[in-house]
N, C-alpha and C. Protein backbone atom coordinates (compact mmCIF):
# COMPACT_ATOMS: atom_id res chain seq x y z
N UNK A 1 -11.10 1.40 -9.40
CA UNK A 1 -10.77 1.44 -10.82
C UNK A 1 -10.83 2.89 -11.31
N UNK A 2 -9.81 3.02 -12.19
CA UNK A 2 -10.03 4.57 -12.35
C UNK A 2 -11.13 5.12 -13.77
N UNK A 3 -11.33 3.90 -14.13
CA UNK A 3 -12.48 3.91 -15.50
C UNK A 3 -11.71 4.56 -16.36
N UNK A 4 -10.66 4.95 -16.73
CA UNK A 4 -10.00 4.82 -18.06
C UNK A 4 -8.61 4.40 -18.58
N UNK A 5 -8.14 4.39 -19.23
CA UNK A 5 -6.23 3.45 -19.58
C UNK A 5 -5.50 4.24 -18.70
N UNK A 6 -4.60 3.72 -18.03
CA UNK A 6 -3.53 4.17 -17.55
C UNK A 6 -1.96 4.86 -18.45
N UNK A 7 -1.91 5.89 -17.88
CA UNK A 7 -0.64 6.66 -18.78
C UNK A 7 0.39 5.49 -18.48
N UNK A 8 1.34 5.79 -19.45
CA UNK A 8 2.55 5.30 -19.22
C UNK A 8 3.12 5.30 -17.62
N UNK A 9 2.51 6.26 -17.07
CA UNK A 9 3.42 6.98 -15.72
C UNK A 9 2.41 7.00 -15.09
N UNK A 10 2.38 5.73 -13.91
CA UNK A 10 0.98 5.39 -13.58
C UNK A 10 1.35 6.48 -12.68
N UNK A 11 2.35 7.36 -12.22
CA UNK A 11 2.68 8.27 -11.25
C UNK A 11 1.77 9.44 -11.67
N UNK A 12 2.02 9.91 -12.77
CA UNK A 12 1.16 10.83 -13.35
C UNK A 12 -0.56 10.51 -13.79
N UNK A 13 -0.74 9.37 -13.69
CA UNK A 13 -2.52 8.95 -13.69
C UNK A 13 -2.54 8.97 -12.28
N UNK A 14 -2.17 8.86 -11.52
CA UNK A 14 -2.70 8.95 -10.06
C UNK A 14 -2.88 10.25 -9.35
N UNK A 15 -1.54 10.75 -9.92
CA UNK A 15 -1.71 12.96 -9.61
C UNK A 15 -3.14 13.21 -10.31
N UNK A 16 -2.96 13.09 -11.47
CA UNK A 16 -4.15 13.49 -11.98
C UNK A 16 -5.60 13.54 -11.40
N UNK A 17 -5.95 12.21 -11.29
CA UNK A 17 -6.70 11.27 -10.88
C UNK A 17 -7.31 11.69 -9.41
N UNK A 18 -6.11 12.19 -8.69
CA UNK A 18 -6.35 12.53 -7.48
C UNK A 18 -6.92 14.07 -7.31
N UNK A 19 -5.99 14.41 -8.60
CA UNK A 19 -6.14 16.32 -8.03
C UNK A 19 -7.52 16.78 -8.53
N UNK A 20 -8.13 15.91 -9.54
CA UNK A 20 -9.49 16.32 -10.40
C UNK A 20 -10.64 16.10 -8.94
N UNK A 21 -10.53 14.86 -8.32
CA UNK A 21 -11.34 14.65 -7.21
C UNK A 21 -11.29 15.14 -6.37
N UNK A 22 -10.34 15.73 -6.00
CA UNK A 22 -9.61 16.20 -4.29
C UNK A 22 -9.69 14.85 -3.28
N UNK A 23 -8.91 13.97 -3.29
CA UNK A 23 -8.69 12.54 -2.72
C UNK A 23 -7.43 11.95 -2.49
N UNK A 24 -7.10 11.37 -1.76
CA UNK A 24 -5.78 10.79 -1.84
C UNK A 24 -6.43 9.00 -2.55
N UNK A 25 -5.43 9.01 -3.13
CA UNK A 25 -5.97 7.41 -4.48
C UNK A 25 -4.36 6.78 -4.14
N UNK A 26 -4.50 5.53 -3.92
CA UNK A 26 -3.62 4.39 -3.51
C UNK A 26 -4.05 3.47 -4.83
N UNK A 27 -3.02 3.32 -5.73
CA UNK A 27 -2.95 2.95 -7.06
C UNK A 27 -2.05 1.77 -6.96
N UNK A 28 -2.93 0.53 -6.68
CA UNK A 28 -2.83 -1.00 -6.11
C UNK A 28 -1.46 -1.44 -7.67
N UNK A 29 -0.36 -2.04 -6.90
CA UNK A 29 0.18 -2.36 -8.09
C UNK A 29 1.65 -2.80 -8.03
N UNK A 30 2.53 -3.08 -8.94
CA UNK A 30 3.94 -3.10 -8.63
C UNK A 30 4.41 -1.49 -8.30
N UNK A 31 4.94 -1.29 -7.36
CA UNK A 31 5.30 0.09 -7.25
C UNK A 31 3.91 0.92 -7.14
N UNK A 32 3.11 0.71 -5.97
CA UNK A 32 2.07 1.26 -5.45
C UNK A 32 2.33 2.83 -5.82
N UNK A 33 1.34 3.39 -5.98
CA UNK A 33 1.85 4.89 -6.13
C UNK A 33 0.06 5.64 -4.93
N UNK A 34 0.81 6.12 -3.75
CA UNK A 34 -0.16 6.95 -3.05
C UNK A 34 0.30 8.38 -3.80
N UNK A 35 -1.24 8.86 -4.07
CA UNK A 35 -1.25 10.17 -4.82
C UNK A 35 -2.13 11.10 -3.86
N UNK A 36 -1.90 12.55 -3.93
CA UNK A 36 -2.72 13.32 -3.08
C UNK A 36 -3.04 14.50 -4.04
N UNK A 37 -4.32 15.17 -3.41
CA UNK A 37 -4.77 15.98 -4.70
C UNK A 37 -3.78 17.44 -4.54
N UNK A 38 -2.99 17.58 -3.61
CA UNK A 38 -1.76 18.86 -4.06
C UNK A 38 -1.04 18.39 -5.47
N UNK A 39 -0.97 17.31 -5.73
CA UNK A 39 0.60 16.74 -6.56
C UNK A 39 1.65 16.14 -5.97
N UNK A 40 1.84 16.12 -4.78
CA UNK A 40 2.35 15.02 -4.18
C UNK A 40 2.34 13.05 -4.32
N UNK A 41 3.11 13.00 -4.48
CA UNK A 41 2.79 11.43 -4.31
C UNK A 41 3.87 10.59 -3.53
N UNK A 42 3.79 9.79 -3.70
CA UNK A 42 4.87 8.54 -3.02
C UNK A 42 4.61 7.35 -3.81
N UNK A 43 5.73 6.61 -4.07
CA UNK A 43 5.92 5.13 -4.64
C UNK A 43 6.35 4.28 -3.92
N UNK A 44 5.92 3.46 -3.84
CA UNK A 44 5.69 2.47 -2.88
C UNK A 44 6.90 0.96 -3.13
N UNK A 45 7.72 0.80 -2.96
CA UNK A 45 8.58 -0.52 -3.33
C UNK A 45 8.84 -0.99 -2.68
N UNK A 46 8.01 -1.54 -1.45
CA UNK A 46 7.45 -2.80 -0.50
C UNK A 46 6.94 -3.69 -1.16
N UNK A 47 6.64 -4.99 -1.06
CA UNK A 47 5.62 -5.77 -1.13
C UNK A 47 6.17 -6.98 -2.77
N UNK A 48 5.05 -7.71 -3.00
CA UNK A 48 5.89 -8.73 -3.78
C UNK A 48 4.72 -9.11 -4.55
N UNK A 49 4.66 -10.42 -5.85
CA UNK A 49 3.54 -10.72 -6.28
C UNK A 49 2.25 -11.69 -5.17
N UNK A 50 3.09 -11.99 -4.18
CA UNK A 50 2.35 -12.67 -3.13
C UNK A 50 1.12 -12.05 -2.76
N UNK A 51 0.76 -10.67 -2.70
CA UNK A 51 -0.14 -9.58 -2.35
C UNK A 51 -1.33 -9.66 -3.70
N UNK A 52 -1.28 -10.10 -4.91
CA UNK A 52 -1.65 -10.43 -5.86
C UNK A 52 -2.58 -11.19 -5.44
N UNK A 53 -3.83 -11.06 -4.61
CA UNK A 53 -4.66 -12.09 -4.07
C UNK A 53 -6.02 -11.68 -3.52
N UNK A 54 -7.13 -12.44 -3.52
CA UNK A 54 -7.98 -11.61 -2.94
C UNK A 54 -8.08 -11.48 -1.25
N UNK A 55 -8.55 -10.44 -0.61
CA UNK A 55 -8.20 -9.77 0.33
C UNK A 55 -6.97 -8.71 0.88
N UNK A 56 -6.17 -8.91 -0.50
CA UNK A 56 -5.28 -8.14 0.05
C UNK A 56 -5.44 -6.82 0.61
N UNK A 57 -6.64 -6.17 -0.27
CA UNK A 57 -7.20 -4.89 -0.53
C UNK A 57 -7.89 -4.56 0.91
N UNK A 58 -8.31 -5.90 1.24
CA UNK A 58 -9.12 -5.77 2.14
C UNK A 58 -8.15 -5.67 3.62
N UNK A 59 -7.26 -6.29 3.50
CA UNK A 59 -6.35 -6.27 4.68
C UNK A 59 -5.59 -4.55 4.27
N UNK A 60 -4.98 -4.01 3.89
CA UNK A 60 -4.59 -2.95 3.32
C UNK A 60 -6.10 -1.65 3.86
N UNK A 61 -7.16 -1.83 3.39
CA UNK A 61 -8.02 -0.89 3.91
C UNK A 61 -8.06 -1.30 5.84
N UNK A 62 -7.21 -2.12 6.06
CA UNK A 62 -7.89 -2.44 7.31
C UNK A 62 -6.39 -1.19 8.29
N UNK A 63 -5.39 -2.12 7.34
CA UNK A 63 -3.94 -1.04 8.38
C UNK A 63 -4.23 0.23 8.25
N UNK A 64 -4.80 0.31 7.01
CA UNK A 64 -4.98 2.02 6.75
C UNK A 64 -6.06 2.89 7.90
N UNK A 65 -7.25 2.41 7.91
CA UNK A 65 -8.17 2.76 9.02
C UNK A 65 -6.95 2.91 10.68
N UNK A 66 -6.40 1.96 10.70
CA UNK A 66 -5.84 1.66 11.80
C UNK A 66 -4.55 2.77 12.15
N UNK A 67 -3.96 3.01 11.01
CA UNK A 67 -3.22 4.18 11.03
C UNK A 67 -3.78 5.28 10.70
N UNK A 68 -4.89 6.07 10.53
CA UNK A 68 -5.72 6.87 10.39
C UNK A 68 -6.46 7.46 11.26
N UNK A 69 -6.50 6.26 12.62
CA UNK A 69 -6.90 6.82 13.76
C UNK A 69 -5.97 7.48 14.80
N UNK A 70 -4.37 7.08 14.26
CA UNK A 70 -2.91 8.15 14.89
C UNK A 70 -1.99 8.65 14.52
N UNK A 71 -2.36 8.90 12.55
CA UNK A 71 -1.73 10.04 12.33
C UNK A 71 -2.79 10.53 10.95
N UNK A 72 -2.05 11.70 10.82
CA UNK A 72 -2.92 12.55 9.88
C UNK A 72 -2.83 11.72 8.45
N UNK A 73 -3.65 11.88 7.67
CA UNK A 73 -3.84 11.48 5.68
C UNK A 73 -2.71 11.07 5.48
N UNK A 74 -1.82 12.67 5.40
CA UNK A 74 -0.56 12.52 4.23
C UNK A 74 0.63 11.22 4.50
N UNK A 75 0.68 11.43 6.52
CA UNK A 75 1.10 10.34 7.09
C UNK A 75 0.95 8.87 7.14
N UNK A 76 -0.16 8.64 7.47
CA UNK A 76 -1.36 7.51 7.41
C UNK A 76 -0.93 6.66 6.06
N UNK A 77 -1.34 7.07 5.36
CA UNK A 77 -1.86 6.49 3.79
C UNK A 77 -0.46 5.89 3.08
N UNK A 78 0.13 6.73 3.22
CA UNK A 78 1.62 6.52 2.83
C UNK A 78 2.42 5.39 4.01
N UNK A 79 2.38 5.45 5.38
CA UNK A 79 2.96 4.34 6.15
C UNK A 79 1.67 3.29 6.41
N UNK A 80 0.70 3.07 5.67
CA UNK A 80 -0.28 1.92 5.91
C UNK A 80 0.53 0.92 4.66
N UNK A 81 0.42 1.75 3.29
CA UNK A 81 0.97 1.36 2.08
C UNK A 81 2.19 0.33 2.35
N UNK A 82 2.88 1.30 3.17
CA UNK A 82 4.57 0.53 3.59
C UNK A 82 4.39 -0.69 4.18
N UNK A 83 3.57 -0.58 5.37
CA UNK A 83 3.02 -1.51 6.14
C UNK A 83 2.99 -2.91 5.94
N UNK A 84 2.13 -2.81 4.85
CA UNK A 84 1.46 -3.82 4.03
C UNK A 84 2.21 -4.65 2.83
N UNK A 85 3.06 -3.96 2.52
CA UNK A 85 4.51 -3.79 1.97
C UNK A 85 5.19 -5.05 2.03
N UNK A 86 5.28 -4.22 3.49
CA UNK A 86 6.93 -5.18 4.37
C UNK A 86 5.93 -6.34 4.71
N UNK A 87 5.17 -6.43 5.59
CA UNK A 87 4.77 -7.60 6.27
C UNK A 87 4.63 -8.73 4.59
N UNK A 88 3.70 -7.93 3.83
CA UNK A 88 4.06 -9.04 2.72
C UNK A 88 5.29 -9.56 2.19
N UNK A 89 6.21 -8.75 2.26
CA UNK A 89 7.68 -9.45 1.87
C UNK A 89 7.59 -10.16 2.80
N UNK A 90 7.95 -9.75 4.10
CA UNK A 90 7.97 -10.74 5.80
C UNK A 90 7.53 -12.01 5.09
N UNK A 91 5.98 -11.88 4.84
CA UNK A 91 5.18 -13.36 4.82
C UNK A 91 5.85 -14.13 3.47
N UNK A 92 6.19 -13.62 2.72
CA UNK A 92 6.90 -14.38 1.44
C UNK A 92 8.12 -14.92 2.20
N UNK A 93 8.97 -14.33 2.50
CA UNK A 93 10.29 -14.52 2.91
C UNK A 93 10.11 -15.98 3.84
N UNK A 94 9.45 -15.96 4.67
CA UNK A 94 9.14 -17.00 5.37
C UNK A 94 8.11 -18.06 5.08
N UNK A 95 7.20 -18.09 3.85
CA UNK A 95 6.39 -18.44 3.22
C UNK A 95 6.81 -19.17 1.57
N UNK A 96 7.00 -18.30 1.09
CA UNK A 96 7.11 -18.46 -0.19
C UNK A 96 6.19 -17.60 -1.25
N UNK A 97 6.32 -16.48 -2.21
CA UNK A 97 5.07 -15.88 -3.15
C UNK A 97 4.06 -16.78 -2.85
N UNK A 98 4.01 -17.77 -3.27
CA UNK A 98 2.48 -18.65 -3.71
C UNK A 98 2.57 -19.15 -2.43
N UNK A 99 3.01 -19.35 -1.47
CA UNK A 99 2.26 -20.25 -0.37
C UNK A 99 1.58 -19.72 0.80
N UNK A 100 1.97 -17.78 0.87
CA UNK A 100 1.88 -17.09 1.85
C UNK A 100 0.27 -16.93 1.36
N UNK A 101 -0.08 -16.67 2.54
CA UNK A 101 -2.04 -16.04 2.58
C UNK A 101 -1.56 -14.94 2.53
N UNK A 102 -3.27 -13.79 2.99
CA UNK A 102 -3.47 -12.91 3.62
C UNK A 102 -3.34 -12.95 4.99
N UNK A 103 -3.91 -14.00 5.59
CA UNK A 103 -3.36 -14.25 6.89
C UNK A 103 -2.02 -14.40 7.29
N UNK A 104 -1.39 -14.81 6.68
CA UNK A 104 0.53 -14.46 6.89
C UNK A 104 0.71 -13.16 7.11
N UNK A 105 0.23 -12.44 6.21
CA UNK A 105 0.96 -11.27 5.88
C UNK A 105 0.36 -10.12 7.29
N UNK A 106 -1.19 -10.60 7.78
CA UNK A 106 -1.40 -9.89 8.58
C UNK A 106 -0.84 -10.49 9.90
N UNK A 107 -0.21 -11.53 9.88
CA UNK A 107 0.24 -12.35 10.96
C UNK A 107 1.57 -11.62 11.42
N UNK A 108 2.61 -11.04 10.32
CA UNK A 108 3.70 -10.66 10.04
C UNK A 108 3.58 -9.09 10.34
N UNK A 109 2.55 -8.14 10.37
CA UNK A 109 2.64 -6.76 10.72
C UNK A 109 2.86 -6.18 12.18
N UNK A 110 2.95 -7.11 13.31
CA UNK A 110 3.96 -6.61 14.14
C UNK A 110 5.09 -6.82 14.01
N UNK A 111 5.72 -7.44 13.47
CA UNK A 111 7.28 -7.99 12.63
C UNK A 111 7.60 -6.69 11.67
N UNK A 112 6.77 -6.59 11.04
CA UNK A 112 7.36 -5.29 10.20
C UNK A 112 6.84 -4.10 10.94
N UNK A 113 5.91 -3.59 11.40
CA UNK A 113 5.91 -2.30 12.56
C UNK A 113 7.02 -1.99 13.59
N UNK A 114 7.77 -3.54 14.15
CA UNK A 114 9.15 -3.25 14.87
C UNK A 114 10.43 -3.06 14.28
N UNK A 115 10.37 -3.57 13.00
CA UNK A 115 11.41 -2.85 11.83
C UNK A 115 11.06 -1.44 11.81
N UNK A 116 10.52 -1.32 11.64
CA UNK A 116 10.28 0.58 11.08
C UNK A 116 10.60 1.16 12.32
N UNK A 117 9.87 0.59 13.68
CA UNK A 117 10.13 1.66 14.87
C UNK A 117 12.16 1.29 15.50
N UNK A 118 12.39 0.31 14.96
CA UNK A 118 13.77 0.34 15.04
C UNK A 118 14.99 1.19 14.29
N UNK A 119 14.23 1.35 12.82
CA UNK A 119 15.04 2.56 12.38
C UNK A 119 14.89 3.52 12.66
């Protein structure tokens, strides 16, 4: 939580947010926004209201660790985000918003890891 209102431009509360701490901040949401404390960021337009659930966060800190151990931050953080993304569309698509788990969606991330390494 970032303990205060969000700007209009959750893009610009997350630069902020990030550059005051020196942190990269993953700003959970429609249009995820990974922020890094240069001013960099990325927006995220993977994923669906299906992710709207508890554990998601928790599955999401898990790809992230996991991509963190083979590529650097700026890399990492930004393709964990995606990750988590796609496999959640994946698990909707074949699921339905409301019927997919967390377990779908982590069921579905070699499905979406062979999309990405195919493009």
């Amino acid at each position: 939580c970032l303990g205060r209102e969000i700007s209009p431009s959750r893009a610009e509360a997350a630069c902020r947010y990030a550059a005051e701490r020196r942190c990269i901040l993953v700003l959970k949401g429609a249009d995820t926004v990974v922020a890094f404390p240069d001013g960099t960021y990325y927006v995220n337009r993977t994923g669906n209201p299906g992710l709207a659930r508890g554990g998601s966060g928790d599955a999401l800190t898990g790809i992230m660790g996991a991509m963190l151990c083979q590529f650097p931050p700026e890399k990492a953080v930004p393709l964990a985000v995606f990750l988590h993304g796609l496999a959640g569309d994946l698990a909707a698509e074949a699921r339905g918003e409301y019927g997919m788990t967390i377990t779908d969606v982590i069921d579905f991330l070699p499905e979406a890891m062979k999309l990405i390494m195919e493009e």
